[in-house]
C-alpha atoms as a PDB file:
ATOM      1  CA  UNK A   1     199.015 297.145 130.558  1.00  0.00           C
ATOM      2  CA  UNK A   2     195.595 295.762 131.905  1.00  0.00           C
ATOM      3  CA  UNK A   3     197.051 293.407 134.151  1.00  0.00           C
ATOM      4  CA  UNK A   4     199.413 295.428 135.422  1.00  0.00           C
ATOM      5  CA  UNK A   5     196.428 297.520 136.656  1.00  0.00           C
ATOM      6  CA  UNK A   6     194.964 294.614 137.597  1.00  0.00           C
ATOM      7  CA  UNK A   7     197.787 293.198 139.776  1.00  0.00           C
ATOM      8  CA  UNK A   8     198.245 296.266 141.363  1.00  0.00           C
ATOM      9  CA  UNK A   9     194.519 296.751 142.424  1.00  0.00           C
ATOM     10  CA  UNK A  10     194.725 293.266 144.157  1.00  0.00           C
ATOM     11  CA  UNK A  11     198.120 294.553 146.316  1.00  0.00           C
ATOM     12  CA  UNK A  12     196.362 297.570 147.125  1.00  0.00           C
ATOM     13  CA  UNK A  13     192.978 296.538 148.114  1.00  0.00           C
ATOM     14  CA  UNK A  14     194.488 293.513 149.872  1.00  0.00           C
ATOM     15  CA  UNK A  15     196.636 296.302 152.322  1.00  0.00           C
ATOM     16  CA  UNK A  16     193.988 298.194 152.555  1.00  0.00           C
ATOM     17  CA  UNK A  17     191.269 294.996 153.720  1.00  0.00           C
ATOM     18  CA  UNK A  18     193.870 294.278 155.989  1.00  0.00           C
ATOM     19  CA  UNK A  19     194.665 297.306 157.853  1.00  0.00           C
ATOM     20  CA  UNK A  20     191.129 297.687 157.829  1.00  0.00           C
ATOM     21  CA  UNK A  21     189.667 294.809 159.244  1.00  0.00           C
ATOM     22  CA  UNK A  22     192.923 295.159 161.623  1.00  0.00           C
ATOM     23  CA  UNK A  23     191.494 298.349 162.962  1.00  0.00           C
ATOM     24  CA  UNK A  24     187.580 298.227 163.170  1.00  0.00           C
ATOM     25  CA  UNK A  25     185.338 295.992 164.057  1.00  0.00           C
ATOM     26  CA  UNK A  26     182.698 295.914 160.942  1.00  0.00           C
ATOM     27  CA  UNK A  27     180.885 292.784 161.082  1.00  0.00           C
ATOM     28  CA  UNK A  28     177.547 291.319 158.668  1.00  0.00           C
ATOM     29  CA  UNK A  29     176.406 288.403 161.281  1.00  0.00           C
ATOM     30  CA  UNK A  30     173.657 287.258 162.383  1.00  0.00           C
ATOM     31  CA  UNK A  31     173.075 284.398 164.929  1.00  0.00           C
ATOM     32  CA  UNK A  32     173.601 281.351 163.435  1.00  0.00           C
ATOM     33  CA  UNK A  33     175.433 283.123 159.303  1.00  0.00           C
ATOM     34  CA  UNK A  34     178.798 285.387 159.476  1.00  0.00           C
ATOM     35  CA  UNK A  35     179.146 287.175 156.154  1.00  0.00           C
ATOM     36  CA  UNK A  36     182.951 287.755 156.043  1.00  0.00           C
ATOM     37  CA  UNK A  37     184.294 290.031 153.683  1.00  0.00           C
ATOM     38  CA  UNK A  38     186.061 287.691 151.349  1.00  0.00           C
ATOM     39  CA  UNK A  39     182.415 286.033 151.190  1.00  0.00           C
ATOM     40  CA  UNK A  40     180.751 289.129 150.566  1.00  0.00           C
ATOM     41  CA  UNK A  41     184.202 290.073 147.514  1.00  0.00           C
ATOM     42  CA  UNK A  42     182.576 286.590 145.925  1.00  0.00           C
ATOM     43  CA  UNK A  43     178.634 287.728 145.504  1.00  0.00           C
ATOM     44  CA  UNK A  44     180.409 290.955 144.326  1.00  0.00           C
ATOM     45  CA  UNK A  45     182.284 289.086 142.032  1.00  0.00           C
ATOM     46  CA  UNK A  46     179.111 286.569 140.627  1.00  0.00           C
ATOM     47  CA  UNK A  47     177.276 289.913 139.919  1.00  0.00           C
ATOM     48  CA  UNK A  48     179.832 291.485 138.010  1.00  0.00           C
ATOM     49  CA  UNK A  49     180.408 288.071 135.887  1.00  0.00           C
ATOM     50  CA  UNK A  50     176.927 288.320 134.936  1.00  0.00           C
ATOM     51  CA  UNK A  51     176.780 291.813 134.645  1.00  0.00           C
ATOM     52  CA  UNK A  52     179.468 291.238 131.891  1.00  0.00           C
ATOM     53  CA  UNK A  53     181.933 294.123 133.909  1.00  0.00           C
ATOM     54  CA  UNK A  54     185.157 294.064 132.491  1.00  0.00           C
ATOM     55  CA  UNK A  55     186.995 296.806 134.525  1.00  0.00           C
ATOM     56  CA  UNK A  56     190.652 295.097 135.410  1.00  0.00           C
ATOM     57  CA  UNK A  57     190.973 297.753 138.554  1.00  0.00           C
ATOM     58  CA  UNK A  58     187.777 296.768 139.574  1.00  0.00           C
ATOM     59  CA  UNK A  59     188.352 293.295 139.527  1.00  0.00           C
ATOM     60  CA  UNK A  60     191.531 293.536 141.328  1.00  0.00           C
ATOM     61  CA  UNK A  61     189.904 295.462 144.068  1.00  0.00           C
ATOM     62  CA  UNK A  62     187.671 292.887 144.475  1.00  0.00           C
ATOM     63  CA  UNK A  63     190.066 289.867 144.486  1.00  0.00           C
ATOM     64  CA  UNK A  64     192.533 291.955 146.368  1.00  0.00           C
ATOM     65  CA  UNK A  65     189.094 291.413 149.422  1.00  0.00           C
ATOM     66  CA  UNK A  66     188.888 288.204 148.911  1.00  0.00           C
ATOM     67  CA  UNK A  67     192.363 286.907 148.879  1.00  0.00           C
ATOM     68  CA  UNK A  68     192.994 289.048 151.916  1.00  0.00           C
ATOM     69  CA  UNK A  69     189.812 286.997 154.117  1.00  0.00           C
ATOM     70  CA  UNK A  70     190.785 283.924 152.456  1.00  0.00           C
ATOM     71  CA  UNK A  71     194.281 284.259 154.048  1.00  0.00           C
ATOM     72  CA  UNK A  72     192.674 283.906 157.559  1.00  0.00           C
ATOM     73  CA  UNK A  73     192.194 281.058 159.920  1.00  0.00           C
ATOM     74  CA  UNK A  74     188.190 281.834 160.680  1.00  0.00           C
ATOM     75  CA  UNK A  75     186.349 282.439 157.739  1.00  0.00           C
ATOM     76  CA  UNK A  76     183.567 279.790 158.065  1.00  0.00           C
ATOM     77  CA  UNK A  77     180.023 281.166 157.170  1.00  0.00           C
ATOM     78  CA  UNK A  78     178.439 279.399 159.852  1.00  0.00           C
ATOM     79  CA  UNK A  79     179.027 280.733 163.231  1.00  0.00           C
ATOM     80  CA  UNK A  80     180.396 278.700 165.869  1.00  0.00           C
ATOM     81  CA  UNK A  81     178.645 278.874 168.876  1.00  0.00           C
END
């Protein structure tokens, strides 16, 4: 039953990522880094692996983030200028 938890945290947080970034422009940039959202779902991600977090929901949530960035044609870190 875990991963069905699991697979339906990544659905929703990846419709929920999308119609937000859709809809508002919420940007962590500076002028030469871009931290896009699916970068920011990894760090997220590295700190729960070492935190030892096993929530499925939580970890769907967070994929569901990154999948959803990955799925775009800009996500470089470095901006272009």
């Amino acid at each position: 039953m875990e991963f069905a938890y699991y697979s339906l945290s990544i659905i929703a947080a990846f419709v929920f990522t999308r119609w937000v970034t859709e809809n508002f422009k919420f940007h962590v940039r500076n002028e030469s880094i871009w931290l896009h959202h699916w970068i920011i779902a990894a760090i997220i991600m590295v700190v729960m692996l070492v935190m030892k977090f096993e929530s499925e929901i939580a970890w769907g949530l967070v994929t569901g983030i990154a999948l959803e960035g990955l799925g775009r044609k800009n996500w470089s870190i470095l901006r272009k200028k």
